[in-house]
C-alpha atoms as a PDB file:
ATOM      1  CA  UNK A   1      15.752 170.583 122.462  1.00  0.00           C
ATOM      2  CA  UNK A   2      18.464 172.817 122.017  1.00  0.00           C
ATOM      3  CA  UNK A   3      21.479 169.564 122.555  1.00  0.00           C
ATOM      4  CA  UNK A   4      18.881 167.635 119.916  1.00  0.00           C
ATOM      5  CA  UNK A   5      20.059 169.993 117.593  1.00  0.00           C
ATOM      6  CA  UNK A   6      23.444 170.086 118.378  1.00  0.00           C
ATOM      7  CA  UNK A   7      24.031 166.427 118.784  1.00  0.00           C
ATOM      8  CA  UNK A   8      22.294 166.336 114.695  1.00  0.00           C
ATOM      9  CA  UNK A   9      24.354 168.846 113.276  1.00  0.00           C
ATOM     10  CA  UNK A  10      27.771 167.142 115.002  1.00  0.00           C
ATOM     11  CA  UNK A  11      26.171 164.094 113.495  1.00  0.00           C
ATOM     12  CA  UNK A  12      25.771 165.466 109.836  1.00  0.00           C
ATOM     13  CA  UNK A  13      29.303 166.918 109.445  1.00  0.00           C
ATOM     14  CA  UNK A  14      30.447 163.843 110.583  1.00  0.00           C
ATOM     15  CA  UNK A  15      28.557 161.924 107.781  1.00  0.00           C
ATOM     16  CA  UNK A  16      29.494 164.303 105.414  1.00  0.00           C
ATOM     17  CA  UNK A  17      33.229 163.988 106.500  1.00  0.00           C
ATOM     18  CA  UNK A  18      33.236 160.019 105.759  1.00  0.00           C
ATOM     19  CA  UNK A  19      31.775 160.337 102.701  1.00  0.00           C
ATOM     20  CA  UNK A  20      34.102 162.756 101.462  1.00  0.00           C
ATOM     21  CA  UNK A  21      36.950 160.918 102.877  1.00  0.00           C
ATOM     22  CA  UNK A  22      35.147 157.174 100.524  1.00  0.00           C
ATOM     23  CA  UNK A  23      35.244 159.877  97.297  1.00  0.00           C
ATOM     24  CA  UNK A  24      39.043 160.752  98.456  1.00  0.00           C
ATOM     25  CA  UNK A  25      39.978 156.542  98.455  1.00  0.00           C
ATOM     26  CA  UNK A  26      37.934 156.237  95.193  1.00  0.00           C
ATOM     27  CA  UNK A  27      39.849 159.084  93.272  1.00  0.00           C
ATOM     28  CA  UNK A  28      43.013 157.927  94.897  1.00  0.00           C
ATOM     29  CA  UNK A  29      42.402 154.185  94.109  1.00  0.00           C
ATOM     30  CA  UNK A  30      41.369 155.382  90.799  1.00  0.00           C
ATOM     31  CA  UNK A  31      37.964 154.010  91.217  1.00  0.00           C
ATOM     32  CA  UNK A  32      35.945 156.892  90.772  1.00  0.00           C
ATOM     33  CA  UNK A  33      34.257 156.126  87.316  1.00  0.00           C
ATOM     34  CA  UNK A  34      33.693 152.376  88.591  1.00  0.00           C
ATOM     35  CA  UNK A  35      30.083 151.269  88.257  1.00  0.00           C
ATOM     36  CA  UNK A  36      27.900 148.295  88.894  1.00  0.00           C
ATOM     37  CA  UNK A  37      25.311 149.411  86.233  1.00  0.00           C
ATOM     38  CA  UNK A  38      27.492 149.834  83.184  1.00  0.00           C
ATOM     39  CA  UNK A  39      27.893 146.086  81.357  1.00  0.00           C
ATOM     40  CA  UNK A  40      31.325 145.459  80.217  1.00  0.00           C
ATOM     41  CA  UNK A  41      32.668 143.223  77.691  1.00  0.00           C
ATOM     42  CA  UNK A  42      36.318 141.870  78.220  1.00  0.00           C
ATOM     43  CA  UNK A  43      38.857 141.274  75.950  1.00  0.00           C
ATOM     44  CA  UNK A  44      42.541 140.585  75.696  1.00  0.00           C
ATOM     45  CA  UNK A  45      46.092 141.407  74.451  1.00  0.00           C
ATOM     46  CA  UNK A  46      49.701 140.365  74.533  1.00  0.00           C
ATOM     47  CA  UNK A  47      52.526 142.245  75.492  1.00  0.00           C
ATOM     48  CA  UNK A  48      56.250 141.562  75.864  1.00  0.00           C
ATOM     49  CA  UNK A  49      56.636 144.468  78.675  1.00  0.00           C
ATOM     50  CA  UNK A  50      54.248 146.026  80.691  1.00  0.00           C
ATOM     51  CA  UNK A  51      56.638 148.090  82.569  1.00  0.00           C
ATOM     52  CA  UNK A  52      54.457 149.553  85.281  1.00  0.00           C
ATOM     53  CA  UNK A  53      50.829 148.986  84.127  1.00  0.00           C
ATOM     54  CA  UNK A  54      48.887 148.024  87.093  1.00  0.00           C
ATOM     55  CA  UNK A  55      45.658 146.003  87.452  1.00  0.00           C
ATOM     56  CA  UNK A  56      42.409 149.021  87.300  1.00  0.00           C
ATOM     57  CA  UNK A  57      44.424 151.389  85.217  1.00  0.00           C
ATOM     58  CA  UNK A  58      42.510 153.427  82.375  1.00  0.00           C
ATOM     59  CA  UNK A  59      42.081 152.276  79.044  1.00  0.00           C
ATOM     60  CA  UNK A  60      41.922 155.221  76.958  1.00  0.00           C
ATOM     61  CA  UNK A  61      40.936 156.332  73.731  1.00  0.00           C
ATOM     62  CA  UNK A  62      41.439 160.069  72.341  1.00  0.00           C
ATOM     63  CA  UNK A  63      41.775 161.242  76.115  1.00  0.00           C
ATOM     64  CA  UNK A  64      38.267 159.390  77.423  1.00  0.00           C
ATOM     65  CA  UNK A  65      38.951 155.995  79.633  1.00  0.00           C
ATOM     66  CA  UNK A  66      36.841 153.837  78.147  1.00  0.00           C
ATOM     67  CA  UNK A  67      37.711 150.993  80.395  1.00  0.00           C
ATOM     68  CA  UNK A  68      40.152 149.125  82.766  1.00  0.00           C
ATOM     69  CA  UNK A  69      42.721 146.586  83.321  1.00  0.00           C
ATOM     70  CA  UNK A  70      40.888 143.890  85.038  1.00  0.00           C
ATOM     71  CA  UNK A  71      43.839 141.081  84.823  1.00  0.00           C
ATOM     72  CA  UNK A  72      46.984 140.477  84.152  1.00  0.00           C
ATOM     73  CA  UNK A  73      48.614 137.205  83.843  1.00  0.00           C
ATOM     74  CA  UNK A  74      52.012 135.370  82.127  1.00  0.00           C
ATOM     75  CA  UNK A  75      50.977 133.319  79.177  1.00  0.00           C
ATOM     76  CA  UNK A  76      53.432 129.659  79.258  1.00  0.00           C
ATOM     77  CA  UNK A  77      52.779 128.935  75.971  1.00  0.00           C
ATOM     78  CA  UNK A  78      53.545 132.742  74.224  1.00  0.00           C
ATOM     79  CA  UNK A  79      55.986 133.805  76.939  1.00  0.00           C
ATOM     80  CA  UNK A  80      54.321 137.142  77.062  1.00  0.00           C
ATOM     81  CA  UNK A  81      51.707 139.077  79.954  1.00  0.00           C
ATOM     82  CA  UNK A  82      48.508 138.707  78.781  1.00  0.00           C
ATOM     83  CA  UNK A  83      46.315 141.897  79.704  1.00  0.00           C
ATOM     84  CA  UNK A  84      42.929 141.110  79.806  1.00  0.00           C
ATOM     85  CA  UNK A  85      40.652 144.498  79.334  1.00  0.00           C
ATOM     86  CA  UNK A  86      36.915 145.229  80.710  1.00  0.00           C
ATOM     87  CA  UNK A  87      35.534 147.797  77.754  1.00  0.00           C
ATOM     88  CA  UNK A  88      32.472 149.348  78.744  1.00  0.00           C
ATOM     89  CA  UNK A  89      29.329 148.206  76.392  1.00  0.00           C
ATOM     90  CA  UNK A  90      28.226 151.075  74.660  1.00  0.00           C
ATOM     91  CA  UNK A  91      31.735 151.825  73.364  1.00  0.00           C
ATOM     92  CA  UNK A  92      32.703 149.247  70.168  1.00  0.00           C
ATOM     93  CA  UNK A  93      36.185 149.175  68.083  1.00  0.00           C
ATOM     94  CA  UNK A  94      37.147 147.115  65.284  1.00  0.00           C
ATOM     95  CA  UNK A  95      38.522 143.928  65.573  1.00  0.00           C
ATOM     96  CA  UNK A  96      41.522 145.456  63.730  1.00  0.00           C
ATOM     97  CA  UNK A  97      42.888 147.865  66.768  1.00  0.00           C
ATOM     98  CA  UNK A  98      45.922 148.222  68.473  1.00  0.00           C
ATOM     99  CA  UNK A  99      46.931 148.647  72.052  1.00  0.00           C
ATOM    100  CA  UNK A 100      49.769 150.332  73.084  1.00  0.00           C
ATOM    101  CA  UNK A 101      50.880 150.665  76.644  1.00  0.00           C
ATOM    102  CA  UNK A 102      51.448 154.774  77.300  1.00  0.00           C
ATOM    103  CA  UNK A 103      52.573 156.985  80.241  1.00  0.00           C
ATOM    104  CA  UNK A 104      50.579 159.938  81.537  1.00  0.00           C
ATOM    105  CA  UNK A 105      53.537 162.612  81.216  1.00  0.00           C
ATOM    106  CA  UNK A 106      57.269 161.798  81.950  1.00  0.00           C
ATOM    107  CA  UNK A 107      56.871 159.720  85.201  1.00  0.00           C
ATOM    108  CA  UNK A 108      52.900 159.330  85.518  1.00  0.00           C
ATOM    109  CA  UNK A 109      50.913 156.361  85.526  1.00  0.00           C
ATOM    110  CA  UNK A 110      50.370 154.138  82.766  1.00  0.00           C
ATOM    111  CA  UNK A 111      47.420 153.361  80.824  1.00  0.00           C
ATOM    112  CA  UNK A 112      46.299 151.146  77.786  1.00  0.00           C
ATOM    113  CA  UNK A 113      46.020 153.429  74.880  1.00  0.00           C
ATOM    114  CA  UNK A 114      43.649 152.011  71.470  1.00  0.00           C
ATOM    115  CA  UNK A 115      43.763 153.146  68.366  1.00  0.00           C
ATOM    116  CA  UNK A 116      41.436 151.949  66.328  1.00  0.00           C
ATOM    117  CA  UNK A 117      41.777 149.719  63.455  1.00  0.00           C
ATOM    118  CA  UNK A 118      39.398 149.704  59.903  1.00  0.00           C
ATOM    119  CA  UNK A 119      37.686 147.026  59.923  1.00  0.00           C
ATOM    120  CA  UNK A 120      34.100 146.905  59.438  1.00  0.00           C
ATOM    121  CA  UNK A 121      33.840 143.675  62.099  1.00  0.00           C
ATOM    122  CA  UNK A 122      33.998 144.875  66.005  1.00  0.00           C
ATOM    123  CA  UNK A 123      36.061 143.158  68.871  1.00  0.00           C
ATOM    124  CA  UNK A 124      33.036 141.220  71.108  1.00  0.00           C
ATOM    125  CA  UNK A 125      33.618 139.471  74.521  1.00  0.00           C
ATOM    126  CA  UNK A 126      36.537 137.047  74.245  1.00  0.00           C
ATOM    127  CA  UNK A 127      38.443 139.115  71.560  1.00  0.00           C
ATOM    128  CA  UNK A 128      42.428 138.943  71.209  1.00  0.00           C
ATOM    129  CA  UNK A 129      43.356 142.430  70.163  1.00  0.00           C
ATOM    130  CA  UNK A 130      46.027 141.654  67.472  1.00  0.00           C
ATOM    131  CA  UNK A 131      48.841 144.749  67.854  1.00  0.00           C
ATOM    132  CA  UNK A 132      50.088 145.727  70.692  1.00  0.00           C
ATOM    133  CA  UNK A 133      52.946 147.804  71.566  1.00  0.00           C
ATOM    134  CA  UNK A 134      54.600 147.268  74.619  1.00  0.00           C
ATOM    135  CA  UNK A 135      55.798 150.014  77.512  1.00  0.00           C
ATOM    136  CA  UNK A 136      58.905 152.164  76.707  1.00  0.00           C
ATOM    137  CA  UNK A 137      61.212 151.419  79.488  1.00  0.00           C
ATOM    138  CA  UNK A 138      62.669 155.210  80.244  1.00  0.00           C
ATOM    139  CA  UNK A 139      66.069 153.484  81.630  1.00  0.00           C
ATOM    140  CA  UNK A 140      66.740 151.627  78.176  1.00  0.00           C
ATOM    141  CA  UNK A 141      65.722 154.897  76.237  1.00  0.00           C
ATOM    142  CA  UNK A 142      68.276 156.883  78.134  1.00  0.00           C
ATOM    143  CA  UNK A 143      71.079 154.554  77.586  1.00  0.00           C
ATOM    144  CA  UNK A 144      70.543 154.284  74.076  1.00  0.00           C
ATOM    145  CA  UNK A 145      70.478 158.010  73.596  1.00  0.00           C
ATOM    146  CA  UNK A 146      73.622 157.989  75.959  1.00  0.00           C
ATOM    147  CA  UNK A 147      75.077 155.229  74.083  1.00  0.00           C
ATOM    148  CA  UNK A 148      74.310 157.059  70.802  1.00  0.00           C
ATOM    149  CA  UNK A 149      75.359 160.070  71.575  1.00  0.00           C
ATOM    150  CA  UNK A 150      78.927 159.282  73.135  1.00  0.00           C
ATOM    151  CA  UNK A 151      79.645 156.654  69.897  1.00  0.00           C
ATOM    152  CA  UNK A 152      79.041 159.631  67.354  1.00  0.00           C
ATOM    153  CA  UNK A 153      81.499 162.300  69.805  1.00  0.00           C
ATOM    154  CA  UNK A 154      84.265 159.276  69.342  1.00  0.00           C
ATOM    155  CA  UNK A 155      83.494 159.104  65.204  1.00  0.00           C
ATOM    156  CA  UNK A 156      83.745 162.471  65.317  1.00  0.00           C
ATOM    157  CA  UNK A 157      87.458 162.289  67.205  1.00  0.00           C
ATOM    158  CA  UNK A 158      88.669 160.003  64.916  1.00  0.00           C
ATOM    159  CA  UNK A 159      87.172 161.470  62.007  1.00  0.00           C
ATOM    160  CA  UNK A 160      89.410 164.783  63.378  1.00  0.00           C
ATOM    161  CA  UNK A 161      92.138 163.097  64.979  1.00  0.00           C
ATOM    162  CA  UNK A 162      92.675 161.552  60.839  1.00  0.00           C
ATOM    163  CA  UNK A 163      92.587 164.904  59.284  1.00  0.00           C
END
């Protein structure tokens, strides 16, 4: 009776390990808010850059993902990536928003950001979402301000050296 006992409990903690190690791979997959009861509605955008946006990555809106990236393809005809995005049903925008591609902090993952738009008529299944902005690539920023910075120190030398 006594090994019954034993042999459950050893049994338990080692269901209880595997299913905290499946809610580990979904956080770390960034799965964890994926459901097969909430009915999603897809629509689509075009961007020149996507930089590092990934396939399942968060779109967000004010802070709250309100979908994902479920595709991402190159368009032949635009010569742009065409991001196709699930939106979960009860959550509506007008056809008027904008989609910018953001970074959580300095180096963090990327997301699709929306901002909505004001029009009264609301993006449905098969929508193009007309304005997007593409990803900031942090390289090119930093050589512009490098770029910037060292042509106004040589104005200023010459500016000096003239005097």
């Amino acid at each position: 009776m006594k090994r019954e006992k034993t042999d459950f409990l050893v049994g338990l903690f080692v269901l209880l390990g595997i299913i905290a190690l499946a809610f580990m791979a979904l956080q770390a997959g960034n799965m964890s808010s994926f459901s097969f009861t909430r009915s999603t509605y897809a629509v689509h955008g075009y961007f020149d850059n996507l930089g590092g946006l990934k396939v399942r990555a968060p779109v967000k809106i004010s802070g709250v993902v309100v979908g994902r990236v479920s595709d991402i393809a190159f368009d032949n005809k635009r010569f742009q990536a065409k991001v196709t995005l699930d939106l979960e049903e009860p959550y509506h925008f007008p056809s008027d928003s904008s989609a910018s591609i953001l970074t959580s902090g300095l180096l963090g993952e990327q997301y699709i950001g929306l901002t909505p738009g004001g029009e009264d008529k609301m993006l449905k299944q098969g929508s193009e979402i007309p304005y997007t902005q593409s990803a900031v690539v942090l390289e090119e920023l930093i050589s512009k301000f490098l770029y910037s910075s060292a042509g106004s120190e040589g104005s200023a030398k010459n500016e000096a050296g003239n005097k």
